[in-house]
C-alpha atoms as a PDB file:
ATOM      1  CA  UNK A   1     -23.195 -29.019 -12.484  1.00  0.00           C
ATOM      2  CA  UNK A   2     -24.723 -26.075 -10.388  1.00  0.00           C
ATOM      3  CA  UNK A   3     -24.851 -27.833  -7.276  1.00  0.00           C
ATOM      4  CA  UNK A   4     -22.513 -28.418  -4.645  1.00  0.00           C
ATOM      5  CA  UNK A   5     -22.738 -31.558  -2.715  1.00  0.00           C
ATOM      6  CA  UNK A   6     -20.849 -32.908   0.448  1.00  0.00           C
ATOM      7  CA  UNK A   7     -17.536 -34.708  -1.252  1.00  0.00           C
ATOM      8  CA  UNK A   8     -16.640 -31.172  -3.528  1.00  0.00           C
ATOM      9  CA  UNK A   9     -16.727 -29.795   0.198  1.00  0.00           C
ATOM     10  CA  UNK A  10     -14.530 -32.067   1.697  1.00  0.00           C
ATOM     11  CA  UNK A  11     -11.979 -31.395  -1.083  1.00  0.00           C
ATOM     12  CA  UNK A  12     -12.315 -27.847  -0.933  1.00  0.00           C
ATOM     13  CA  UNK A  13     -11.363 -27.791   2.725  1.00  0.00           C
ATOM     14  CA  UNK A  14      -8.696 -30.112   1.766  1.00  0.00           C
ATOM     15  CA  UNK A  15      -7.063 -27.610  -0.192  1.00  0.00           C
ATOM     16  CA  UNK A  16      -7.408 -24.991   1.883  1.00  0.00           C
ATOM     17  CA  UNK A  17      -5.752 -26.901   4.610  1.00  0.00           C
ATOM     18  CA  UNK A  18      -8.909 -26.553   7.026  1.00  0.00           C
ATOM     19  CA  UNK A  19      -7.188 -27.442  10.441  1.00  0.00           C
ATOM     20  CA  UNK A  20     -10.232 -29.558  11.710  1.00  0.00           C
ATOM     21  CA  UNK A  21     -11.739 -32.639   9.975  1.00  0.00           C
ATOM     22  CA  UNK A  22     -12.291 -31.479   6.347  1.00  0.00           C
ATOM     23  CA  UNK A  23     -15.350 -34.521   6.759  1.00  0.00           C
ATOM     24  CA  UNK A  24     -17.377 -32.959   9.811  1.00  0.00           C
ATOM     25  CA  UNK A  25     -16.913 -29.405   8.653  1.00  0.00           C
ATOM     26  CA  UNK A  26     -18.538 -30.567   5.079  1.00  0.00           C
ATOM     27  CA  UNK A  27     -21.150 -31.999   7.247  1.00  0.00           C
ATOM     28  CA  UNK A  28     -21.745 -29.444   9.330  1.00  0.00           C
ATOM     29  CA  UNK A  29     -21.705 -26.862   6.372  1.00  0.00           C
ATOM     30  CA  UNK A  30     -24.202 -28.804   4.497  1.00  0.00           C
ATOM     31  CA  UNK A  31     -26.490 -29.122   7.164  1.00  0.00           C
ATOM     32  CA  UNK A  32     -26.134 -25.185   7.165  1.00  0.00           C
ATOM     33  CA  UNK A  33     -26.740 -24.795   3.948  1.00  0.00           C
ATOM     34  CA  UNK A  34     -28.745 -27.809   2.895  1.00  0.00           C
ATOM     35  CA  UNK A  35     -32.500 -26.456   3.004  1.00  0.00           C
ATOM     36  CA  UNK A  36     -34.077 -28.361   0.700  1.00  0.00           C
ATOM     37  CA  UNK A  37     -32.626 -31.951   2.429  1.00  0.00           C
ATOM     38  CA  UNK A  38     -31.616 -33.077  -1.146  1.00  0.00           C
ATOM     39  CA  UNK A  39     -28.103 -33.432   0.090  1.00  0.00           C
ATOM     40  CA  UNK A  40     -26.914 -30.785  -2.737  1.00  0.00           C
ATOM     41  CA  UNK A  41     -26.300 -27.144  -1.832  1.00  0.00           C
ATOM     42  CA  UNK A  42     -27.946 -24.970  -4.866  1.00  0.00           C
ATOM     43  CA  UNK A  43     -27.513 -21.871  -6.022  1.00  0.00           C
ATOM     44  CA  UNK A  44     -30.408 -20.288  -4.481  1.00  0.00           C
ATOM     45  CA  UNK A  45     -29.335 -22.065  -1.240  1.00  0.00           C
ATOM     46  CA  UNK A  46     -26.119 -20.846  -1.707  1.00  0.00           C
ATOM     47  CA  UNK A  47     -27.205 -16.981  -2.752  1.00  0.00           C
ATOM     48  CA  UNK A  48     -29.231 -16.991   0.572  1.00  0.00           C
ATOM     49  CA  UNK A  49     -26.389 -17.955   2.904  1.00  0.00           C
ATOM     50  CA  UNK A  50     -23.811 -15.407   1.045  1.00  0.00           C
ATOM     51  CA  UNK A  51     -26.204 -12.564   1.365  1.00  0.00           C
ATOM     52  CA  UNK A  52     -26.680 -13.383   5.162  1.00  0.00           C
ATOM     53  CA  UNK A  53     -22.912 -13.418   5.802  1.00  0.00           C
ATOM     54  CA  UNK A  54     -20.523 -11.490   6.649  1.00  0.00           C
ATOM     55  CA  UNK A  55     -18.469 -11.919   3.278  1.00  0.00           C
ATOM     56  CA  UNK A  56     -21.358  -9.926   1.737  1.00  0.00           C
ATOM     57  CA  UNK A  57     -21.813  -7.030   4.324  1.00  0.00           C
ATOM     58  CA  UNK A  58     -17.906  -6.794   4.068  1.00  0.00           C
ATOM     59  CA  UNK A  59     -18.200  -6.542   0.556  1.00  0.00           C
ATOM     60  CA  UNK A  60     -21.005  -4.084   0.317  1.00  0.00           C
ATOM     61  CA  UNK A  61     -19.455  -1.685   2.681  1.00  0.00           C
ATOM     62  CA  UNK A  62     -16.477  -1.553   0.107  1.00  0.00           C
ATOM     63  CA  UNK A  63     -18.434  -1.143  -2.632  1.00  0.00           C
ATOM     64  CA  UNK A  64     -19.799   1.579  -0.825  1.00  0.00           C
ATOM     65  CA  UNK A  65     -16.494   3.519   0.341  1.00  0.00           C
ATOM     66  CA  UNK A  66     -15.475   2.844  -3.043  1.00  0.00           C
ATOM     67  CA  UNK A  67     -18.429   4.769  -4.677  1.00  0.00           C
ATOM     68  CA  UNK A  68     -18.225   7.200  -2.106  1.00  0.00           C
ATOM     69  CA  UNK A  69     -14.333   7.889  -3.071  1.00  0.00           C
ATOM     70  CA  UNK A  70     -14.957   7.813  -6.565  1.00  0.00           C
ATOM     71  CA  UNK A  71     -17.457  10.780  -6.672  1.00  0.00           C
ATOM     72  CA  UNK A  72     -15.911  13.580  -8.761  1.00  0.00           C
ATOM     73  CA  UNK A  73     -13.985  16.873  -6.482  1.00  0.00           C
ATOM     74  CA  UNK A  74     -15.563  19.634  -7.407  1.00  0.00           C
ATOM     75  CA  UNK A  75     -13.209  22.814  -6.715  1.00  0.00           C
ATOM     76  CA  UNK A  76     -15.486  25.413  -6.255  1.00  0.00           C
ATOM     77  CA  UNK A  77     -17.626  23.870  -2.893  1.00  0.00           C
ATOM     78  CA  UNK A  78     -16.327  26.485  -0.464  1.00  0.00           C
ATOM     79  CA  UNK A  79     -16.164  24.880   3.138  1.00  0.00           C
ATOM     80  CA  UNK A  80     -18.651  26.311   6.055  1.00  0.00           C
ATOM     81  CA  UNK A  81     -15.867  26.824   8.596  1.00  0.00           C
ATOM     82  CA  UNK A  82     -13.418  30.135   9.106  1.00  0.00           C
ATOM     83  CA  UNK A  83     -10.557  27.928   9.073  1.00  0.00           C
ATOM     84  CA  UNK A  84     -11.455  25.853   5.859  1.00  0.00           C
ATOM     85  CA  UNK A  85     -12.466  29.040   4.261  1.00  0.00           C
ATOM     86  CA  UNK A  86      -9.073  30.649   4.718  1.00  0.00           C
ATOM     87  CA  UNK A  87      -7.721  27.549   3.609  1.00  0.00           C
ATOM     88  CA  UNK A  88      -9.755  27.267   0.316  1.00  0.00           C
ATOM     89  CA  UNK A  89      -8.934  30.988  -0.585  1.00  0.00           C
ATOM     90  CA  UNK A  90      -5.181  30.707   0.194  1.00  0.00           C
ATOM     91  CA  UNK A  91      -5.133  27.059  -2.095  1.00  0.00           C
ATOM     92  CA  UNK A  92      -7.608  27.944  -4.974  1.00  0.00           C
ATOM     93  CA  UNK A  93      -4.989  29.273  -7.311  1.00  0.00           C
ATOM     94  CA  UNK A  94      -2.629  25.757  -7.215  1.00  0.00           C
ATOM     95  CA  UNK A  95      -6.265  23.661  -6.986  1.00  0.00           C
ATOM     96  CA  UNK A  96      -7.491  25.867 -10.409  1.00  0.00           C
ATOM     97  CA  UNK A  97      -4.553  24.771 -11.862  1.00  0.00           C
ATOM     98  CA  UNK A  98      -3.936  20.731 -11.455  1.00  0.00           C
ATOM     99  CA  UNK A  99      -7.904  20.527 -11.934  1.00  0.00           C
ATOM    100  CA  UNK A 100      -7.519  21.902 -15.253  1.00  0.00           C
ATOM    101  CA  UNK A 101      -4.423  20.463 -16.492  1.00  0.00           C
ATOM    102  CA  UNK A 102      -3.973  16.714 -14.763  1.00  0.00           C
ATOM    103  CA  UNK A 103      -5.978  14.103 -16.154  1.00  0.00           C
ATOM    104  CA  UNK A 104      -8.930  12.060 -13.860  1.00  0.00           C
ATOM    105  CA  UNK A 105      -6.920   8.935 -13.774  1.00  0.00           C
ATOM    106  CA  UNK A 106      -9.217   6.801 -11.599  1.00  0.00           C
END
């Protein structure tokens, strides 16, 4: 129906097994999340708590590491050190190889 109000609350904690009183956590939540008094949580109320909580910086710093690991390898960026230079010299022939036969299978 696009709103939430208090009873769906109490039986979501009721499936989830909250270990406190699923009644006084739905009241507690809705008077978190309740802004408007109507006694409904909406989806703009909701949107504004979930970007203010910690599920959504979790999930954001995810997407980021994801993004971050997902960024093509590109062979022929020689490192800046001695030792990663050697390194890169003494691997480039086995690296040429696999980059040009195995597939990107992300």
């Amino acid at each position: 129906s696009g709103f939430i109000d208090e009873d769906e609350l109490v039986a979501l904690f009721r499936k989830l097994k909250i270990p406190s009183d699923p009644a006084q956590e739905a009241t507690k939540i809705m008077s978190e999340l309740d802004k408007s008094g109507s006694g409904k949580i909406t989806r703009a109320e909701f949107e504004t708590w979930y970007r203010e909580s910690l599920f959504w910086k979790g999930r954001q710093e995810e997407f980021q590491k994801e993004q971050e690991a997902s960024e093509p390898i590109d062979p022929f960026d020689i490192p800046d050190n001695l030792k990663g230079q050697i390194w890169y010299w003494v691997t480039l022939p086995l690296v040429l190889v696999l980059w040009g036969t195995l597939p990107d299978v992300r």
